[in-house]
Protein backbone atom coordinates (compact mmCIF):
# COMPACT_ATOMS: atom_id res chain seq x y z
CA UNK A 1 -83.46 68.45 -117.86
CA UNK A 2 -81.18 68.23 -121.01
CA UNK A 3 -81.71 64.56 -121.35
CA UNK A 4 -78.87 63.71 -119.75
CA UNK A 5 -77.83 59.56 -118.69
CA UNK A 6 -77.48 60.25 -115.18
CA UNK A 7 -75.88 56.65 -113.81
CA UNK A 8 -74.73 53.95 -115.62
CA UNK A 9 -74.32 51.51 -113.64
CA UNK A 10 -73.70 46.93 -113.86
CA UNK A 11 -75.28 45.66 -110.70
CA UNK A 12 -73.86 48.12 -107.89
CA UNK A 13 -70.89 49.39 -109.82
CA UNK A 14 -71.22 52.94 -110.61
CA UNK A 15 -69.30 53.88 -114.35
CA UNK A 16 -70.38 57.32 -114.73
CA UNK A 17 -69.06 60.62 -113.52
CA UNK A 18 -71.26 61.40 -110.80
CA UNK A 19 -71.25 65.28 -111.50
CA UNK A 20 -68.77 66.63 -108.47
CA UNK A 21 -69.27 70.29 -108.76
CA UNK A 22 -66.12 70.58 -107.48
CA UNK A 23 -64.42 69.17 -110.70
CA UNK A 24 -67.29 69.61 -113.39
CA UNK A 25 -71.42 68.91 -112.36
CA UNK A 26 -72.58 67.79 -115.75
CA UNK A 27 -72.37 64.39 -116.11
CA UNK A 28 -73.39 63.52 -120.60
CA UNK A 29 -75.00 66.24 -121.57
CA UNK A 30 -76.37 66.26 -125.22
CA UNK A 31 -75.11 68.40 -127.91
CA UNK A 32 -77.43 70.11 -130.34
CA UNK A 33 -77.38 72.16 -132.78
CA UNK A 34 -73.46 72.78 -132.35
CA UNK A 35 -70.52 70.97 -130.90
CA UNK A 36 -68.23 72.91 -129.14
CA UNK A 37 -68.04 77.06 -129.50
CA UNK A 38 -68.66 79.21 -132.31
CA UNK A 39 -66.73 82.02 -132.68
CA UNK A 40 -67.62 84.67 -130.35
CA UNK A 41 -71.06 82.90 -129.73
CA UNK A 42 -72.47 83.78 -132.74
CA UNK A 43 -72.40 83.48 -136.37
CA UNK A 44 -74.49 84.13 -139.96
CA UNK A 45 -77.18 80.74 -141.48
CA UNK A 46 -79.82 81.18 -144.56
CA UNK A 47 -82.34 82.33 -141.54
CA UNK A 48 -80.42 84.80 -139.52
CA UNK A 49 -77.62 85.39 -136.90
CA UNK A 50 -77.63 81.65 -134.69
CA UNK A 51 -76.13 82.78 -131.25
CA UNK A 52 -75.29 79.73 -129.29
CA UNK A 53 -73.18 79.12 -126.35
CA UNK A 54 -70.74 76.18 -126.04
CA UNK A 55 -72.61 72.79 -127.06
CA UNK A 56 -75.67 74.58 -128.03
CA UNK A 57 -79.13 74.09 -126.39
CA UNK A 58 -80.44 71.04 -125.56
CA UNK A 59 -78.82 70.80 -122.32
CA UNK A 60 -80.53 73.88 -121.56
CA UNK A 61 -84.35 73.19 -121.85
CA UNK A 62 -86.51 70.18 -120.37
CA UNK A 63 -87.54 67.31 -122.77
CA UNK A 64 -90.65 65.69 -122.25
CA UNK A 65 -90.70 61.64 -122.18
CA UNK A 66 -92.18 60.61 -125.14
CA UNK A 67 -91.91 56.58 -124.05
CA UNK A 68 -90.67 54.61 -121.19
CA UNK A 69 -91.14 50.55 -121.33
CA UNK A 70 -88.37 49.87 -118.63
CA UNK A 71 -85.14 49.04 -121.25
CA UNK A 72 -85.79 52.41 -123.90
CA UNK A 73 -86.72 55.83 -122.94
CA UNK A 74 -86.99 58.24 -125.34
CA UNK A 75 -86.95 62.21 -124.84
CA UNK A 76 -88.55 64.72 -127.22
CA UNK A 77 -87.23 68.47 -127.59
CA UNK A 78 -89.03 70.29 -130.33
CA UNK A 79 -88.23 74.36 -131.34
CA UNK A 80 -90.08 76.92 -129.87
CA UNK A 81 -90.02 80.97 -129.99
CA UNK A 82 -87.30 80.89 -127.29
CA UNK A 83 -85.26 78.30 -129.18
CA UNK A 84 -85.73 80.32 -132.13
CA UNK A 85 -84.24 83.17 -130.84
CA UNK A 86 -80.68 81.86 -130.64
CA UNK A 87 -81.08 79.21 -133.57
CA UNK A 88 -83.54 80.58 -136.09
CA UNK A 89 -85.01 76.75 -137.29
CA UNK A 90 -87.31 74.63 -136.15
CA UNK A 91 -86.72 71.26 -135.59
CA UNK A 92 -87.40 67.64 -132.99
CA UNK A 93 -84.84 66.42 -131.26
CA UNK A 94 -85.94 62.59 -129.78
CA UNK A 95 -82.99 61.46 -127.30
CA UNK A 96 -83.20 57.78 -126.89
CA UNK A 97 -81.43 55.48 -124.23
CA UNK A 98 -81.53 51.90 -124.76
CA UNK A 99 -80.21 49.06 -122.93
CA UNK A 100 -79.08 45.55 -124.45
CA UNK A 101 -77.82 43.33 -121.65
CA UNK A 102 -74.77 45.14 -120.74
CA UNK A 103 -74.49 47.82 -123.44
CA UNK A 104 -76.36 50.87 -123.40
CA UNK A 105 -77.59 52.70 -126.87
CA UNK A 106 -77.76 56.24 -127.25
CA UNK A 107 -79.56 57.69 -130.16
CA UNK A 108 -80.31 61.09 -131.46
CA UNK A 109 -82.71 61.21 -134.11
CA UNK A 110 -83.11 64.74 -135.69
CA UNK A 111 -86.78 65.67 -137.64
CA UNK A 112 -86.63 68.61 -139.73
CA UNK A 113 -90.57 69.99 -139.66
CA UNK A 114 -90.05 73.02 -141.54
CA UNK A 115 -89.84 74.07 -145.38
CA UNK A 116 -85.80 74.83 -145.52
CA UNK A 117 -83.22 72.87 -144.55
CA UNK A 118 -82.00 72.13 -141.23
CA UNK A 119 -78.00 72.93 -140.50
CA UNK A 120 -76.54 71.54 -137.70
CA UNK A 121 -73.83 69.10 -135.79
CA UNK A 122 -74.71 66.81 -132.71
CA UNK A 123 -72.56 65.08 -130.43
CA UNK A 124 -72.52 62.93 -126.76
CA UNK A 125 -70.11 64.09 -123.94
CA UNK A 126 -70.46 60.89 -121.29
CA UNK A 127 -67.75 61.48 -119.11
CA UNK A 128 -66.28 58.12 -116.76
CA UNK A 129 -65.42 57.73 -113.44
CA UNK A 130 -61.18 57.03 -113.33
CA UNK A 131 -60.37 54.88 -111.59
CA UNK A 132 -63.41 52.67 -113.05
CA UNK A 133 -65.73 50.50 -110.30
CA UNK A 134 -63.11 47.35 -109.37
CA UNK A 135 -60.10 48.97 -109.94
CA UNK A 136 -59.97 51.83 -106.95
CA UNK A 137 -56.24 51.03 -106.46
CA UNK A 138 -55.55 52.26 -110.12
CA UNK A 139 -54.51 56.10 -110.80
CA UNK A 140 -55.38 58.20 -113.59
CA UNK A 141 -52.47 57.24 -115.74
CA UNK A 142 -52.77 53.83 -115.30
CA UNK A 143 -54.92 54.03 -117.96
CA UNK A 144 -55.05 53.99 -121.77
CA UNK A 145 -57.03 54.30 -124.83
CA UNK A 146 -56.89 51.45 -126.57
CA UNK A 147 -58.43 51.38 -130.57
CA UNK A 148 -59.33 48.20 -132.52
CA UNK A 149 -55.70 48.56 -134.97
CA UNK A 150 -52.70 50.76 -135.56
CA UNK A 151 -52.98 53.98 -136.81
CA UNK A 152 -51.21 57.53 -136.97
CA UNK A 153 -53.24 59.92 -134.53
CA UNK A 154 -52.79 63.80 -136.03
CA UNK A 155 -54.88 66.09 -133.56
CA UNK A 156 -55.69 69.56 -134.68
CA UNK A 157 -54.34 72.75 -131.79
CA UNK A 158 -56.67 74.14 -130.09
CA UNK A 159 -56.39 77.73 -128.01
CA UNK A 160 -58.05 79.09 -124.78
CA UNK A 161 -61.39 80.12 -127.37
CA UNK A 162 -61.94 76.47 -128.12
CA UNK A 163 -61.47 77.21 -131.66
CA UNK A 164 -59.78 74.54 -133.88
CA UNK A 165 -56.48 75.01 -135.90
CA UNK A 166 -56.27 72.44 -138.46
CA UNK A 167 -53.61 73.86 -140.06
CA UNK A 168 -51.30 72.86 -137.12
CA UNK A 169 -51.60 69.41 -136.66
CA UNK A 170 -49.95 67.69 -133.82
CA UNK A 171 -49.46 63.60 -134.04
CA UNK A 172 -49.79 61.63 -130.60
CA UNK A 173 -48.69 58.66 -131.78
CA UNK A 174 -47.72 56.48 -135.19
CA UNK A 175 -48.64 53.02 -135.99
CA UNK A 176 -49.69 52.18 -132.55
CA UNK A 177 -53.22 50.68 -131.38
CA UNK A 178 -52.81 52.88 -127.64
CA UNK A 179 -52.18 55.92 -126.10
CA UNK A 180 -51.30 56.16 -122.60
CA UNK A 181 -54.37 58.59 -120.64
CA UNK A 182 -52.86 61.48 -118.94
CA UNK A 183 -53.74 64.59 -117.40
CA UNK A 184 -50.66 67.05 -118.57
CA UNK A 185 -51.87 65.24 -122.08
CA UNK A 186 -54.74 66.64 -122.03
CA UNK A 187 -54.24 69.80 -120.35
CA UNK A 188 -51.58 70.50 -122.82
CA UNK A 189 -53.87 70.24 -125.79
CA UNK A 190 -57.32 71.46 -124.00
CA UNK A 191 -58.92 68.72 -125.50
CA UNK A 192 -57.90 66.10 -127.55
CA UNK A 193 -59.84 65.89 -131.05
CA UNK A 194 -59.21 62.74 -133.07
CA UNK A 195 -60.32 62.76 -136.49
CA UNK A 196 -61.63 59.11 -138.48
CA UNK A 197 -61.09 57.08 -135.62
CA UNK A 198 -60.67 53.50 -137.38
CA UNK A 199 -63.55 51.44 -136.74
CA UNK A 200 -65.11 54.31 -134.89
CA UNK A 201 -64.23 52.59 -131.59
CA UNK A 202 -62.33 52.86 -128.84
CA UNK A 203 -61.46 51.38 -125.09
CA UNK A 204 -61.21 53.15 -121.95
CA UNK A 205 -58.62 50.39 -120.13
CA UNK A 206 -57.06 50.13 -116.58
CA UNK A 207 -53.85 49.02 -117.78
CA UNK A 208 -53.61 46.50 -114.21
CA UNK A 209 -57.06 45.89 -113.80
CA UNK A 210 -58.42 44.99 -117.74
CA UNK A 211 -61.55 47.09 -116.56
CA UNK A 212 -62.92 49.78 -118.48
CA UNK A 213 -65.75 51.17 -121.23
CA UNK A 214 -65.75 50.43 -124.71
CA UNK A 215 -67.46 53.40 -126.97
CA UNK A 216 -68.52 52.20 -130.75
CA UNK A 217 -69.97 55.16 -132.72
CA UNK A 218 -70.83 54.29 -136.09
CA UNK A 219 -71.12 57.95 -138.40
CA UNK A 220 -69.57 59.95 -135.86
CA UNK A 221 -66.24 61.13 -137.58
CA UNK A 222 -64.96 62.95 -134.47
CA UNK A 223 -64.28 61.29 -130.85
CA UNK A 224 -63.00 64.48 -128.49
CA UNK A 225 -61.33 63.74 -124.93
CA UNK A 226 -61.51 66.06 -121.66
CA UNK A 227 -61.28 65.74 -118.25
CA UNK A 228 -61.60 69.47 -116.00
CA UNK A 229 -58.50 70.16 -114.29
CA UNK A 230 -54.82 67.90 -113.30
CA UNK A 231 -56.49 65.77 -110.24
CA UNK A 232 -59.70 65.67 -112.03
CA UNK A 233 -61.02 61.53 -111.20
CA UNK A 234 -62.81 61.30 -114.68
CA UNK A 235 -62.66 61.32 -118.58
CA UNK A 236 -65.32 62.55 -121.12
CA UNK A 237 -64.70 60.75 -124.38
CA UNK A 238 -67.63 62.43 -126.78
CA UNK A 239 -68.38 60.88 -130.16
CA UNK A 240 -68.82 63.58 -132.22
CA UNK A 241 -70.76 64.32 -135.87
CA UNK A 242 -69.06 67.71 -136.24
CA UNK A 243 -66.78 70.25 -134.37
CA UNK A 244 -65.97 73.75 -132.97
CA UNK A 245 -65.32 76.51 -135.69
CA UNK A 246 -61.98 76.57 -136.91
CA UNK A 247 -59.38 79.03 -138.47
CA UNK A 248 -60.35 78.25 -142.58
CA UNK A 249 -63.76 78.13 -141.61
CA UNK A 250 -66.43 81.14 -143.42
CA UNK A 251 -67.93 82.08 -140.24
CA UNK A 252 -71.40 81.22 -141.60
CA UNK A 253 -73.00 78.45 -139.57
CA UNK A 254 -73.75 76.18 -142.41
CA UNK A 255 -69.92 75.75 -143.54
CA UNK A 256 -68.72 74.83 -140.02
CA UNK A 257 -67.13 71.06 -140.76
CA UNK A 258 -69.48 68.13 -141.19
CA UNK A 259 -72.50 70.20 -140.61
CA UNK A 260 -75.51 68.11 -141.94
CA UNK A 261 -78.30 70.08 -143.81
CA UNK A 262 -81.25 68.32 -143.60
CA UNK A 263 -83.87 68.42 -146.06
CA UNK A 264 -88.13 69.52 -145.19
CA UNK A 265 -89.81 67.01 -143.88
CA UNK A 266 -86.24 64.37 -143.41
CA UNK A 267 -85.12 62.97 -140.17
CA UNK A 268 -81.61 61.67 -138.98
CA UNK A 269 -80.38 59.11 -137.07
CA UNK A 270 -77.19 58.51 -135.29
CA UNK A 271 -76.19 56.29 -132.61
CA UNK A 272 -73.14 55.16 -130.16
CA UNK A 273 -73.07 51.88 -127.88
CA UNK A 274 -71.26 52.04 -124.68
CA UNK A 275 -70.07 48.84 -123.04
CA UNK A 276 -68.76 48.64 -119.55
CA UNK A 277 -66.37 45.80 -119.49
């Protein structure tokens, strides 16, 4: 069901959110055709009115394993009348998981079947167990995101909708390579979007322990963090190729930011590693 990674785990040590209904019970889910909302759940494309909920629709249906040789599985979701009816394109949608010693590789490749081109923005939501396996004594905010060199962070505002103000720009830190994790941080800002992460990488690091995740995500030019409420034990940080409508956005689905079109007969591929360290 959605093609979610359901455990990631390094011998016994569990690193994944384990789906707690009690905080949140999805655990990565995959996000296609949109990231984030649209406003009022619907909006215009060159086929018709798309009406999507929150991170679209492959979390929705089941995807049928395609291949399965013990280190790569790969998932298949392919268009059908009742896709169609909330996003008016056909398209295949092969999830792939792939493990490399300690890393694992997550890979959405995109195939546009049809005769016009194929709008949309994709994204990964793994969410992380805090405190991390090995480090049960640490707390929430003994923890920081750590990013491979300085930079100045500028975050766009975000309201109760979900939808993105990036006229108001809020910075979170200058010429630093860290940002302390915290939940009035985060439920402040609703979620925190960073925009060109350098290096497209980042740590998830116990401050006392040294134990965390590394993410690298190679194309994705958007890297959101969430966690569900103040005591919540976990943190989704979600590599992103695109993002929730904004303010100086058209309202038609194929000008939402960093939307790829993809030509007849094209496919895409994006990727993001995640280490456990």
């Amino acid at each position: 069901m959605g093609a979610q990674l359901m455990s990631l785990k390094v011998g016994d040590a569990e690193y994944l959110w384990q789906g707690d209904p009690s905080y949140w019970p999805r655990r990565a889910p995959v996000l296609f055709p949109c990231v984030g909302c649209l406003r009022g759940d619907e909006s215009m494309s060159a086929q018709g009115p798309v009406r999507l909920k929150r991170h679209g629709i492959a979390r929705l249906y089941e995807h049928r394993v395609v291949e399965n040789d013990g280190r790569k599985v790969v998932f298949e979701l392919c268009s059908s009348d009742e896709t169609r009816a909330a996003y008016p394109f056909d398209f295949k949608l092969d999830m792939s998981y792939e493990v490399d010693g300690t890393s694992l590789t997550q890979t959405f490749s995109v195939t546009n079947p049809s005769d016009v081109e194929l709008p949309f923005t994709l994204g990964g939501h793994p969410a992380f167990n805090v405190p991390v396996p090995g480090a049960e004594g640490e707390a929430f905010d003994d923890y920081k995101l750590l990013f491979p060199e300085k930079w100045t962070a500028k975050v766009p505002r975000i309201d109760e909708s979900g939808f993105h103000d990036f006229g108001q720009m809020t910075t979170l830190f200058e010429d630093a390579r860290e940002m302390d994790l915290s939940h009035e941080l985060i439920e402040r800002l609703l979620t925190i979007v960073f925009c060109d992460v350098p290096g497209n990488r980042v740590s998830l690091v116990g401050k006392k322990s040294g134990h965390g995740v590394e993410l690298e995500f190679p194309g994705f030019d958007y890297l959101g963090v969430w966690t569900a409420s103040a005591d919540a034990p976990f943190v989704a940080i979600e590599p992103w190729h695109g993002c929730a409508d904004a303010y100086d956005e058209s309202g038609r689905f194929e000008d939402k930011r960093d939307t790829i079109e993809l030509a007849p007969g094209s496919t895409c591929e994006l990727s993001f590693t995640i280490t456990p360290f």
